[in-house]
Protein backbone atom coordinates (compact mmCIF):
# COMPACT_ATOMS: atom_id res chain seq x y z
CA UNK A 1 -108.70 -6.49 29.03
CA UNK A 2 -111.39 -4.55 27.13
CA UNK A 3 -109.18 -4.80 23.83
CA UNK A 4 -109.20 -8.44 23.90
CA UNK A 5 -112.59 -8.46 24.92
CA UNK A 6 -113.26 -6.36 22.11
CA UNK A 7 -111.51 -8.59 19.76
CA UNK A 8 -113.28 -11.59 20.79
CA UNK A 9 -116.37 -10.02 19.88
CA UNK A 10 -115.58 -9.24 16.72
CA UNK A 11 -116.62 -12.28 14.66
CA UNK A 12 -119.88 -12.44 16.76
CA UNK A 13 -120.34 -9.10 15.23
CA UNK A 14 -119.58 -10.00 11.98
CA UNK A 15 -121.81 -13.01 12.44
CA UNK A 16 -124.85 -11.24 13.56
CA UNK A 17 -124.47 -8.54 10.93
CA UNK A 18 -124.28 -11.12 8.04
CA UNK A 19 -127.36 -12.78 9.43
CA UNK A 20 -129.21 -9.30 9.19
CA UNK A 21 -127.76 -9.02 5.52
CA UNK A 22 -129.49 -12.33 4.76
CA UNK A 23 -132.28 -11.47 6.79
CA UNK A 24 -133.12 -7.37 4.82
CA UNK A 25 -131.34 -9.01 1.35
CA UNK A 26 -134.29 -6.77 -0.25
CA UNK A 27 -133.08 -3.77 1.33
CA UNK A 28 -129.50 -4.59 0.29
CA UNK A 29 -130.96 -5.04 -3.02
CA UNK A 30 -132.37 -1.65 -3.22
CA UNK A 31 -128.86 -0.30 -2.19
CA UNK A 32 -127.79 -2.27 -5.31
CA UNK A 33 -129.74 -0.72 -7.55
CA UNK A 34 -129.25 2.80 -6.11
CA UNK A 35 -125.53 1.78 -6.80
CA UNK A 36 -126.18 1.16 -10.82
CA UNK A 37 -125.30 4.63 -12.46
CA UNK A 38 -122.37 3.03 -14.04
CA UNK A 39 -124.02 1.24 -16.08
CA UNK A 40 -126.37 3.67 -16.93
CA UNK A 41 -122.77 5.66 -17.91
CA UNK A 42 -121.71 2.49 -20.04
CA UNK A 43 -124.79 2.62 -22.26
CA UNK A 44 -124.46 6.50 -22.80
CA UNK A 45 -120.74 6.08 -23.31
CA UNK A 46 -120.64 2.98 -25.78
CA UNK A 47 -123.66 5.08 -27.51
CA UNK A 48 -121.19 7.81 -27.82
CA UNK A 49 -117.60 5.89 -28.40
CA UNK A 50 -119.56 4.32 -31.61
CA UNK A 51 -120.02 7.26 -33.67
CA UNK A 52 -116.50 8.10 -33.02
CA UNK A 53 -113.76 7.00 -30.63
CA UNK A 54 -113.41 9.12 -27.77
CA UNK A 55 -109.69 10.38 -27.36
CA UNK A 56 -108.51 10.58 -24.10
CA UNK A 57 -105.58 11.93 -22.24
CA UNK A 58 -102.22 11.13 -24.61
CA UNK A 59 -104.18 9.81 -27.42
CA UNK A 60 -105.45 7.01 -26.05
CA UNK A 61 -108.94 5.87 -28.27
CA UNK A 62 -111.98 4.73 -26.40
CA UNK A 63 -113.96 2.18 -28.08
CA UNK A 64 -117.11 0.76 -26.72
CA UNK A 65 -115.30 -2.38 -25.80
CA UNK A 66 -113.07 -0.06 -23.20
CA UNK A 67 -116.05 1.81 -21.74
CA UNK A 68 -117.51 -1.54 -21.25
CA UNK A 69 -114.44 -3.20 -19.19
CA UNK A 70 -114.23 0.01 -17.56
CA UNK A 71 -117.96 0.99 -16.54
CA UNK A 72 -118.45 -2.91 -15.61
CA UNK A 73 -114.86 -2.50 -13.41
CA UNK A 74 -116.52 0.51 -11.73
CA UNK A 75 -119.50 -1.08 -10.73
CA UNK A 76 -117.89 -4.36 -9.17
CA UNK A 77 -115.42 -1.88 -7.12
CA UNK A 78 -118.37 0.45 -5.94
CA UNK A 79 -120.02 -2.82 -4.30
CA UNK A 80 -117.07 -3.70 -2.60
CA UNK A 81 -115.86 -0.28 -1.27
CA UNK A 82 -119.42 1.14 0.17
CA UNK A 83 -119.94 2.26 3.61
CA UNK A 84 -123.05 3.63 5.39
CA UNK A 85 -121.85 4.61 9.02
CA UNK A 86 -122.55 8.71 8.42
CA UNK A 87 -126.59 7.46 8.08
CA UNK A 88 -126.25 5.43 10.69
CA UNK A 89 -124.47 7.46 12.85
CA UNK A 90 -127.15 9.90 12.06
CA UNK A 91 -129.67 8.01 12.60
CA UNK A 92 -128.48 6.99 16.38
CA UNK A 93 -127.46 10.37 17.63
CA UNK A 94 -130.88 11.95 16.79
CA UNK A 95 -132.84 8.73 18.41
CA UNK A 96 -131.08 8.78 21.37
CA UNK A 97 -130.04 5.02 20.49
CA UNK A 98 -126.36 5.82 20.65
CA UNK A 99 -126.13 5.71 24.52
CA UNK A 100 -126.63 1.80 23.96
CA UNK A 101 -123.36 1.37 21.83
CA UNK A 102 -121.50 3.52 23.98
CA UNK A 103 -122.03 0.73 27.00
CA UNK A 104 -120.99 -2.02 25.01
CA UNK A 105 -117.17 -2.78 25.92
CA UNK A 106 -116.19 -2.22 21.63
CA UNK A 107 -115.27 1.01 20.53
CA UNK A 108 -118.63 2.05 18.52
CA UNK A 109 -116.32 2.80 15.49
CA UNK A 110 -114.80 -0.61 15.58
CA UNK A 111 -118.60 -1.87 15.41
CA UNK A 112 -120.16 0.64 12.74
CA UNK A 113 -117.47 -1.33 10.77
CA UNK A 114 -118.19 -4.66 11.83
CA UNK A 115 -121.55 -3.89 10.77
CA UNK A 116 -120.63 -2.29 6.96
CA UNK A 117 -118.04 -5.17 6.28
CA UNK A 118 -120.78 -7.85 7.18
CA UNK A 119 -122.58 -7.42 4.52
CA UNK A 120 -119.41 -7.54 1.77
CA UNK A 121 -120.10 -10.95 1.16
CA UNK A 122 -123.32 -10.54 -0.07
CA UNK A 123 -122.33 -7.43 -1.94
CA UNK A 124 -119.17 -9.76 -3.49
CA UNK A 125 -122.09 -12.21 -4.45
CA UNK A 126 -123.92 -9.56 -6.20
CA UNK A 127 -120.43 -8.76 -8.50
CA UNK A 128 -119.60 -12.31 -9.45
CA UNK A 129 -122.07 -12.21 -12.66
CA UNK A 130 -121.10 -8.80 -13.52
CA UNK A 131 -117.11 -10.11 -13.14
CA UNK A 132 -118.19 -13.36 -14.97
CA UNK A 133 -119.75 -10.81 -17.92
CA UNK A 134 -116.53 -8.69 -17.85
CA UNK A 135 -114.23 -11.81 -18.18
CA UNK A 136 -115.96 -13.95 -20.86
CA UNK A 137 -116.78 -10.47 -23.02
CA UNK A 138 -113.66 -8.24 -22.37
CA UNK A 139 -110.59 -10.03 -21.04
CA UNK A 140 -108.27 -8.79 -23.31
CA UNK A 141 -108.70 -5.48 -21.53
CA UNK A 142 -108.20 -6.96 -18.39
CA UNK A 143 -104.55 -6.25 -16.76
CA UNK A 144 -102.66 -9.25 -17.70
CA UNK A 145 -99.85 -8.65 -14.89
CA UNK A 146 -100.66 -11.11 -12.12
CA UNK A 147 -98.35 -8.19 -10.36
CA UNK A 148 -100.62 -5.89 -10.32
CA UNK A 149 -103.62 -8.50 -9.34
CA UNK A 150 -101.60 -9.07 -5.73
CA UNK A 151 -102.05 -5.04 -5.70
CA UNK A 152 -105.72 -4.70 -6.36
CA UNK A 153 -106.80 -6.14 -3.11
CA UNK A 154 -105.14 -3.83 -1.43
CA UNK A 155 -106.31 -0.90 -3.37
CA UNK A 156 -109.79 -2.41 -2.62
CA UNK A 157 -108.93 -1.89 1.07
CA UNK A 158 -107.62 1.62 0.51
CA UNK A 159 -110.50 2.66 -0.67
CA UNK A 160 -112.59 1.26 1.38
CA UNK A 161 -111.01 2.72 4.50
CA UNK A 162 -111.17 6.07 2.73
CA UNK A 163 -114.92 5.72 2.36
CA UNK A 164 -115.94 4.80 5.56
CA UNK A 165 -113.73 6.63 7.91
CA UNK A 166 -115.24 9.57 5.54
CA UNK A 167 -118.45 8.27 6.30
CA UNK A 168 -117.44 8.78 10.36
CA UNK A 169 -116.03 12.05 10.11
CA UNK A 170 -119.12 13.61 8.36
CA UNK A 171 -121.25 11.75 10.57
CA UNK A 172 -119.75 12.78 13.40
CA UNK A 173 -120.37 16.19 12.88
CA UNK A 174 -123.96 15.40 13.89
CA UNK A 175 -122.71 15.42 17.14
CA UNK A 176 -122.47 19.25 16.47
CA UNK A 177 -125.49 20.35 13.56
CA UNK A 178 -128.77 18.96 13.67
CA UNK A 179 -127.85 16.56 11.04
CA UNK A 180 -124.95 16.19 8.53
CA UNK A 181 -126.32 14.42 5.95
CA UNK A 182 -126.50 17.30 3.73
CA UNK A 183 -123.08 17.40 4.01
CA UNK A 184 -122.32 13.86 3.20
CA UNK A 185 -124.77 14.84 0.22
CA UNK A 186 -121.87 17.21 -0.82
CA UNK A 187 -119.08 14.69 -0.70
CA UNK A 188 -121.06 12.33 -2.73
CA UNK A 189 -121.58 15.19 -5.19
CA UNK A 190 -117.78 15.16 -5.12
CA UNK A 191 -117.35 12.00 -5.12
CA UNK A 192 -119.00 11.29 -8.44
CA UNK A 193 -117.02 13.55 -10.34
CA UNK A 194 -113.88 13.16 -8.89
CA UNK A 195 -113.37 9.58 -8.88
CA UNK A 196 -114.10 8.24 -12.19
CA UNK A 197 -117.19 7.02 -11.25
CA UNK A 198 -119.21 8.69 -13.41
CA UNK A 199 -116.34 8.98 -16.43
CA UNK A 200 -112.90 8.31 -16.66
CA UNK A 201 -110.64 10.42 -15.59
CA UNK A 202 -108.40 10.43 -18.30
CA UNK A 203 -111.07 12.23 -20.29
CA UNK A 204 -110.72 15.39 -18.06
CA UNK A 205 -108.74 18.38 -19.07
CA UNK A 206 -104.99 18.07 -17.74
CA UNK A 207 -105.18 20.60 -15.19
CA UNK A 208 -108.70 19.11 -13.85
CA UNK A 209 -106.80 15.60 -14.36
CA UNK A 210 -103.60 16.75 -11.84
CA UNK A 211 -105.85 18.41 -9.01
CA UNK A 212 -107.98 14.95 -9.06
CA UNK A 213 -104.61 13.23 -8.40
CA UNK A 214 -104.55 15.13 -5.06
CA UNK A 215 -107.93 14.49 -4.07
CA UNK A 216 -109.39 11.47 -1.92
CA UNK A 217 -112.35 10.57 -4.62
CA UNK A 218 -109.54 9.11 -7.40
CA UNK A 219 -108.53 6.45 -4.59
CA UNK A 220 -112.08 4.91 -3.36
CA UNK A 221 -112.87 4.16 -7.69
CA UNK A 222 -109.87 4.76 -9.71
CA UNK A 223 -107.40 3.51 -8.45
CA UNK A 224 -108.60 -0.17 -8.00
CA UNK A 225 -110.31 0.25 -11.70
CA UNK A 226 -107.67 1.21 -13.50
CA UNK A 227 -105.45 -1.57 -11.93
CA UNK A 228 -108.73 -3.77 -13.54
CA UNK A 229 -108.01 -2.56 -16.66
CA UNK A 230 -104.37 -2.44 -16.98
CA UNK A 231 -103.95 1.52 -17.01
CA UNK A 232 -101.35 1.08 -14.61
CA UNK A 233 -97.84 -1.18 -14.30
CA UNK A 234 -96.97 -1.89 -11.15
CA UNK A 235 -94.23 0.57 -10.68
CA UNK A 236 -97.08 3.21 -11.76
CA UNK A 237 -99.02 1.85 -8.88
CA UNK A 238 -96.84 1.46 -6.08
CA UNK A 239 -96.80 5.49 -5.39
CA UNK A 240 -100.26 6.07 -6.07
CA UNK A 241 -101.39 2.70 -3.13
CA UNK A 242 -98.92 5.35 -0.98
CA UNK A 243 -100.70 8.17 -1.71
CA UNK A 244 -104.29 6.09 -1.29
CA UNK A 245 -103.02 4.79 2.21
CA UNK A 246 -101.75 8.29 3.00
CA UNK A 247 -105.44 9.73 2.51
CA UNK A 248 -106.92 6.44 4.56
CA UNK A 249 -104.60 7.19 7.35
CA UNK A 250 -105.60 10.97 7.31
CA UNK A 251 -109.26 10.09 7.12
CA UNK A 252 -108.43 7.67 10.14
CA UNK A 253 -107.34 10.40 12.49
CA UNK A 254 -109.85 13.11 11.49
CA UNK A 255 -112.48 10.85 12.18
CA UNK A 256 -111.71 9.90 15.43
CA UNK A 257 -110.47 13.28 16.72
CA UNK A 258 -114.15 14.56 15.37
CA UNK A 259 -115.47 11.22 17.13
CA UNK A 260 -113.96 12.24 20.42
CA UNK A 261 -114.94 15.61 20.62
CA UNK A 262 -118.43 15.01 19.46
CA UNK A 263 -118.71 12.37 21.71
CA UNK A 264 -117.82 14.36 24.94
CA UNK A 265 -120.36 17.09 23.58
CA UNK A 266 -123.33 14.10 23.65
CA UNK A 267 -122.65 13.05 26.98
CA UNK A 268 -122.31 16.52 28.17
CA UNK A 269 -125.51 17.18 27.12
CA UNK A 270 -127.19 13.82 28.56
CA UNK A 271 -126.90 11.71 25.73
């Protein structure tokens, strides 16, 4: 009874949240622009590219037209796979404001995602220049497999279910420390590096290249981009959207394990 109760709610939730997106568009905004560094990466990167090619893993050249398709790929995907729930989680432990969610008859996971996906519209509104741009100026280094365009969607939703069950395991652990956004501050550290956000990652060294592969920060970015940019065939794909749901499932259970002890520790302790 509480499941379907739960499920009825859920496009209330989704309702209410998009109203607060269009209600704090500035804020969202300013999360926009925090969101920008690949195109500050583009400009440094064409800069670079046309003084000389840069040669990549294999011998691939990059020109400026390929850091362009790519940075502008980067950007769209970063829009559409954000999450917030560790601040927010945060946020509610340390005000006491948790004990509210925890009445409700939803699972307060099931609504710290109702809340982040509410506002994907708007972010999806905020890409559709930027995809515009990337279509009229680079297309021909745009995948041209319609294949591997059925598969991007669902490397979209990969990644986004590795960043924000992420996002609920580290901010969880505030059920535990004072606060664990310093700690989210280290897996965004990671998170740049490691998942082409910053720079392709065919431009690392090989062995830096291979222990990426392994790592969850390649499947949030990379993966989805380089599907954009037709790095990858579909056969290439199919075992790396494995691996990228392997890590989402993974992220799944930690979180909730971490959710359920932390959350016996709050009550424990009057929360």
């Amino acid at each position: 009874m509480k499941t379907f109760a739960a499920l009825r709610a859920i496009p209330t939730l989704l309702k209410i949240g998009f109203s607060e997106a269009v209600a704090y568009r500035a804020e969202m905004l300013v999360w926009v622009f925090a969101t920008t560094m690949p195109l500050i990466m583009m400009m440094l990167w064409t800069t670079v590219a046309e003084a000389s090619p840069v040669v990549g893993q294999g011998g691939k050249q990059w020109g400026s037209g390929a850091f362009v398709a790519y940075f502008l790929s980067v950007f769209i995907v970063r829009q559409l796979i954000s999450a917030w729930a560790a601040w927010e989680i945060n946020f509610e432990v340390r005000q006491g404001m948790l004990s509210m969610r925890l009445l409700r008859p939803m699972h307060p996971v099931l609504s710290f995602a109702m809340s982040n996906l509410a506002y994907m519209p708007m972010r999806a509104v905020v890409t559709l220049p930027v995809f515009a741009i990337l279509l009229v100026t680079e297309l021909s280094r745009m995948t041209a497999q319609w294949q591997v365009w059925l598969l991007w969607p669902l490397a979209l939703i990969g990644g986004w279910l590795i960043t924000f069950f992420a996002n609920v395991a580290i901010g969880s652990l505030s059920f535990f420390i004072d606060s664990s956004i310093k700690i989210m501050d280290v897996w965004l550290a990671a998170f740049f590096v490691f998942s082409g956000y910053l720079f392709p990652l065919e431009l690392f060294p090989e062995w830096l290249r291979i222990a990426a592969q392994w790592l969850p920060f390649r499947y949030q970015i990379g993966l989805p981009v380089e599907l954009m940019t037709g790095q990858l065939t579909v056969e290439a794909a199919l075992p790396l959207l494995a691996r990228q749901y392997t890590w989402a499932g993974l992220m799944v259970v930690a979180s909730l394990l971490l959710w359920r002890s932390g959350i016996k520790r709050f009550q424990a302790f009057g929360g």
